[in-house]
Protein backbone atom coordinates (compact mmCIF):
# COMPACT_ATOMS: atom_id res chain seq x y z
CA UNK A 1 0.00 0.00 0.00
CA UNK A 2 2.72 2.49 0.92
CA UNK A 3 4.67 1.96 -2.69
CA UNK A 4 0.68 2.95 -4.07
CA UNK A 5 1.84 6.36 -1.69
CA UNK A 6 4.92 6.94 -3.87
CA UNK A 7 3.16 6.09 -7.07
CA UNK A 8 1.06 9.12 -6.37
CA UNK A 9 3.76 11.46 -5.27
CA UNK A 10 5.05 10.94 -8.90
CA UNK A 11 1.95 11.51 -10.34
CA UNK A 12 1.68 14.27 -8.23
CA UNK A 13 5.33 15.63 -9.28
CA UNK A 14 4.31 15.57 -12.62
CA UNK A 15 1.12 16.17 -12.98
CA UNK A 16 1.52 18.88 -15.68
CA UNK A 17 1.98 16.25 -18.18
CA UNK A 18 -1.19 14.68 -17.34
CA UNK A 19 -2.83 17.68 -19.13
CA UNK A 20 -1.49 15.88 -22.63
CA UNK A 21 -2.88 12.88 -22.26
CA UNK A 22 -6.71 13.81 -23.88
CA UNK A 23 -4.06 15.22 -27.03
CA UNK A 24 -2.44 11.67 -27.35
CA UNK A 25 -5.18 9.74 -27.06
CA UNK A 26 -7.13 12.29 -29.77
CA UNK A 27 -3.78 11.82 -32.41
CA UNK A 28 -4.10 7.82 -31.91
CA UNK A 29 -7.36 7.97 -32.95
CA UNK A 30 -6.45 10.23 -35.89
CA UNK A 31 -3.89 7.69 -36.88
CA UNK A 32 -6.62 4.82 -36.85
CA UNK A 33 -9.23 6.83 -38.10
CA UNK A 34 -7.09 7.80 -41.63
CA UNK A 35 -7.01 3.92 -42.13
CA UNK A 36 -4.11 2.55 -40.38
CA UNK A 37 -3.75 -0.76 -38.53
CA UNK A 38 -4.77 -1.16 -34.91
CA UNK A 39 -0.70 -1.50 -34.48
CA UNK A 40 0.33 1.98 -35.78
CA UNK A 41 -2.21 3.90 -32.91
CA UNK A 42 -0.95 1.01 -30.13
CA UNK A 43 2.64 1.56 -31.11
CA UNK A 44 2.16 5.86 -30.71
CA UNK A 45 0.66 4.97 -27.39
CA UNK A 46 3.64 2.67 -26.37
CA UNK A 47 5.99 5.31 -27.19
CA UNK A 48 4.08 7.74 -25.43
CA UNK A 49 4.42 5.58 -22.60
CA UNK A 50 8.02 4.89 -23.02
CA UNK A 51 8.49 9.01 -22.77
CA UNK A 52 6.06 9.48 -19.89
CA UNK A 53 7.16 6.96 -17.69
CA UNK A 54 10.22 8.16 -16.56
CA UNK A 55 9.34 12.03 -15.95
CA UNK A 56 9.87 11.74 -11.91
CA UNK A 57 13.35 11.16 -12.40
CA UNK A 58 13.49 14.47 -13.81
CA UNK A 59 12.02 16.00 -10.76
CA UNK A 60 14.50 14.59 -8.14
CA UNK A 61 16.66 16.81 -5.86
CA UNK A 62 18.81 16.01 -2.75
CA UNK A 63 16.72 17.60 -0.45
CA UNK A 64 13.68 15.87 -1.55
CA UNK A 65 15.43 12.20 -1.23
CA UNK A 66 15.94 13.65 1.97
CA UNK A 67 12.95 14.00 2.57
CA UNK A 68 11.98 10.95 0.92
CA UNK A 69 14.32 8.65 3.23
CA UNK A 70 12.51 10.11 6.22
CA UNK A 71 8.90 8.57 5.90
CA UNK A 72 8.20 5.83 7.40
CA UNK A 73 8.97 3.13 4.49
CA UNK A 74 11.49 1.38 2.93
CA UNK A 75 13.41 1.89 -0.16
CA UNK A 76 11.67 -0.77 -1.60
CA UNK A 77 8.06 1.03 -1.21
CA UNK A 78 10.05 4.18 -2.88
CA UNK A 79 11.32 1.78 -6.43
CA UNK A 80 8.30 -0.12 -6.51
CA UNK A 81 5.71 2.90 -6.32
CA UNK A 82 8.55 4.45 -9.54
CA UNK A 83 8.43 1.31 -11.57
CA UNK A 84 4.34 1.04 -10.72
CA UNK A 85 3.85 4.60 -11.88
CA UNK A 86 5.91 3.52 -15.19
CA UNK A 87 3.67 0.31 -15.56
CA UNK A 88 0.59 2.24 -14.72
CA UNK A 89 1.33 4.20 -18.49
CA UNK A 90 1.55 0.93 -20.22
CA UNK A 91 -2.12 -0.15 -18.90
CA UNK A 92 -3.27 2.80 -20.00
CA UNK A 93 -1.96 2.27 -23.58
CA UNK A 94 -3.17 -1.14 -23.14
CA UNK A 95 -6.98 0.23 -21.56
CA UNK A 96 -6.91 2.29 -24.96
CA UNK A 97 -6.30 0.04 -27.57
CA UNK A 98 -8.74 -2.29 -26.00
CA UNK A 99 -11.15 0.06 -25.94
CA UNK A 100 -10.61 1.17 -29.81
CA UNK A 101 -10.64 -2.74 -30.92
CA UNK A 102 -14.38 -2.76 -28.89
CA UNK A 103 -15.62 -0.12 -30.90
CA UNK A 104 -14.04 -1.06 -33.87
CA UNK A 105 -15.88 -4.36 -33.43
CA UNK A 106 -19.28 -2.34 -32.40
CA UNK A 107 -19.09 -1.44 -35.85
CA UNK A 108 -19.20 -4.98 -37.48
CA UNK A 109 -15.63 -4.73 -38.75
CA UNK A 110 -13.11 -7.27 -37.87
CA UNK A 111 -9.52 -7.20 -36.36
CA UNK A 112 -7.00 -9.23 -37.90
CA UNK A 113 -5.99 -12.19 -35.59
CA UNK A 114 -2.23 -11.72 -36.56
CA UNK A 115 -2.55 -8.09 -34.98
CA UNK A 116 -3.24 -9.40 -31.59
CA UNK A 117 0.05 -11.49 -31.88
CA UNK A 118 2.05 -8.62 -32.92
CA UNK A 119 0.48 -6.53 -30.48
CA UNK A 120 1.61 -8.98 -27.46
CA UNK A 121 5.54 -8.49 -29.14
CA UNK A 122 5.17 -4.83 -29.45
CA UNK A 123 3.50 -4.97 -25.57
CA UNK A 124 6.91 -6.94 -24.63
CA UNK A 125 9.31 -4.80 -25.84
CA UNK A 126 8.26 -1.57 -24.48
CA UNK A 127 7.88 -3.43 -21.16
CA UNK A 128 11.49 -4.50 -21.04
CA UNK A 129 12.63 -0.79 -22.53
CA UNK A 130 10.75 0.92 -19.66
CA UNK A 131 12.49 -1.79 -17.62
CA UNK A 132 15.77 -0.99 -19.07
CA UNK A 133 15.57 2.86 -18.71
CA UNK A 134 14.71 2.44 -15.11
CA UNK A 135 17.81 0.01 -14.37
CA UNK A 136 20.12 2.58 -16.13
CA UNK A 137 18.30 5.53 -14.16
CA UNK A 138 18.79 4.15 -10.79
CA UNK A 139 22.08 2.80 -11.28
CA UNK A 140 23.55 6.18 -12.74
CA UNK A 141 21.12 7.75 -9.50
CA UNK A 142 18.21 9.46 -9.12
CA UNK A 143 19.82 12.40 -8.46
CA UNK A 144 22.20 12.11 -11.75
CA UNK A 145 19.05 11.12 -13.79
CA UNK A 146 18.42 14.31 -15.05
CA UNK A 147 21.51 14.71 -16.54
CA UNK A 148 20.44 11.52 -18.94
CA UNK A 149 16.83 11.74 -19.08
CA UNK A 150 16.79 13.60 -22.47
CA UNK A 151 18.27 10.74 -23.90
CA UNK A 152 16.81 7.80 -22.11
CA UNK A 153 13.38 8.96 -22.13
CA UNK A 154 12.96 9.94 -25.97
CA UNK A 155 15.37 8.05 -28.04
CA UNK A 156 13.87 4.77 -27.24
CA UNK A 157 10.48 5.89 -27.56
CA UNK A 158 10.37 7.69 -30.64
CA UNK A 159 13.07 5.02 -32.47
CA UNK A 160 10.96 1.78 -31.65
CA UNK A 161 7.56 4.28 -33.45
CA UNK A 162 9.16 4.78 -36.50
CA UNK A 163 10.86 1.80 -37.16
CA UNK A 164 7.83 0.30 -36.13
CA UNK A 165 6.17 2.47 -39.33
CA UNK A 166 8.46 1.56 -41.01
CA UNK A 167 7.64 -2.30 -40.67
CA UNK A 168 4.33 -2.12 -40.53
CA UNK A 169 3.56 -3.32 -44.20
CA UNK A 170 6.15 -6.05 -43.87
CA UNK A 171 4.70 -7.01 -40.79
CA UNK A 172 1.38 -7.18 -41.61
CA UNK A 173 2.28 -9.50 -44.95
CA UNK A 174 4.18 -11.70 -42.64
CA UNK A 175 1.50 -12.18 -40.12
CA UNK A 176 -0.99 -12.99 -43.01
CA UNK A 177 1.14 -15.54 -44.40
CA UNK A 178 1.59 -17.33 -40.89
CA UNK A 179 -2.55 -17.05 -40.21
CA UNK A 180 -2.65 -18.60 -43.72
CA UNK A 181 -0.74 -21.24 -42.44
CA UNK A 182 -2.70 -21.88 -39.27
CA UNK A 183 0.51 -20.48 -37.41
CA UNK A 184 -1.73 -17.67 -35.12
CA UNK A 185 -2.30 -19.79 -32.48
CA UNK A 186 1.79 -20.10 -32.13
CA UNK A 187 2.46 -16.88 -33.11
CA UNK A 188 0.29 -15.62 -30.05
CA UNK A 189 1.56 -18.03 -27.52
CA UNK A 190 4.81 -16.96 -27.99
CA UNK A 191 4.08 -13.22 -27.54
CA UNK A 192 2.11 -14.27 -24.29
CA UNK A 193 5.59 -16.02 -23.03
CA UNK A 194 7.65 -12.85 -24.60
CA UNK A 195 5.19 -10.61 -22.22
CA UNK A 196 5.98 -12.84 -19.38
CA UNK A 197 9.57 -12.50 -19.98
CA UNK A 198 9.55 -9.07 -20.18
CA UNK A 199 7.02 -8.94 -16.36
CA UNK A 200 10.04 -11.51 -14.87
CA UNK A 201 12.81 -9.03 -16.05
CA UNK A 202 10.64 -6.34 -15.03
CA UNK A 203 10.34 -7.81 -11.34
CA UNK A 204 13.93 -8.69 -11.51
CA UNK A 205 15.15 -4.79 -11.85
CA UNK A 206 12.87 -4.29 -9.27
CA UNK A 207 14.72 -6.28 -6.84
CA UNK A 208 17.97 -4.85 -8.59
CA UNK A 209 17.22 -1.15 -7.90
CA UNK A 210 15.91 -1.58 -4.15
CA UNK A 211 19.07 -3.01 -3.89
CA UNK A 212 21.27 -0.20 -4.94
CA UNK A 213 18.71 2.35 -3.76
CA UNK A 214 18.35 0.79 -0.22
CA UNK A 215 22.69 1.51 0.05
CA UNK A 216 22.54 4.60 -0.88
CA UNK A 217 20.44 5.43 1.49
CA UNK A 218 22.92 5.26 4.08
CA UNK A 219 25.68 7.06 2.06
């Protein structure tokens, strides 16, 4: 409950940027709406998550971890409530494009089975990159972080969107050639193992950054 606590001191930290939200959510809908795949709006919201997620480590200062280090909870409630408010981006993407394929099926038109499999890899992959920024974050330290977050935070983000444009016709051919071949069913079980990869690597750096975070405590 107490890492919850911290989530919301992020949120509250940079709650500007929550203003934006109703503007990304409008251009992913744009994007479907000028006859795109599902994939091209779920891969802008990805990246938006990828950039989001790691705004509080923007906003640290000594005197805040300070601060921080004198409530009463652990360094482990501090990382987890970070890497939930990260995660808590990624369900949003997730509560979106869910929410698009629903109406998109109100409408009597159908989604493409090899999209959902493709959709599970793209899910994957910006789970382990928000995993990865937050294990380079925290080891470099929070206080540091700013220093990198320019790079971190963007680079990732807006490289895995285009070359994910980029792909997207090859992809799509690709994943109609496997459905052909009665290959969907595989195809989606092994993006349902590659997301629980990426949620074991995920609770790894967890473990990883409490670690580090928990010694410097007492430096």
């Amino acid at each position: 409950m107490k890492a919850i606590h911290f989530m919301i001191i992020d949120y509250i930290k940079v709650k500007q940027q929550m203003y934006f939200m109703p503007m990304f959510i409008v251009i992913a809908l744009v994007l479907w709406g000028n006859g795109f795949s599902i994939l091209v709006p779920f891969s802008y919201m990805m990246c938006v998550s990828l950039i989001l997620a790691t705004a509080p480590f923007g906003t640290c200062k000594k005197e805040d971890a300070g601060f921080l280090v004198l409530l009463p909870s652990t360094a482990a409630h501090r990382v987890i409530g970070r890497f939930l408010y990260g995660m808590s981006f990624v369900g949003f993407a997730v509560v979106c494009s869910g929410i698009f394929i629903a109406f998109y099926q109100m409408m009597e038109k159908e989604i493409e089975a090899w999209t959902i499999a493709v959709s599970l890899y793209l899910l994957a992959f910006c789970l382990l990159m928000i995993t990865v920024e937050f294990l380079i974050l925290y080891l470099v330290g929070e206080n540091l972080a700013p220093q990198l977050l320019g790079i971190v935070r963007v680079a990732p983000g807006m490289g895995s969107f285009f070359a994910m444009m980029y792909i997207i016709d090859d992809v799509g051919a690709m994943g109609k050639v496997s459905m052909a071949r009665d290959m969907g069913g595989e195809m989606t079980q092994i993006g349902a193992i590659a997301v629980a990869a990426a949620l074991a690597i995920w609770v790894a750096a967890v473990v990883i950054c409490v670690k580090v975070t928990a010694k410097r405590d007492y430096v």
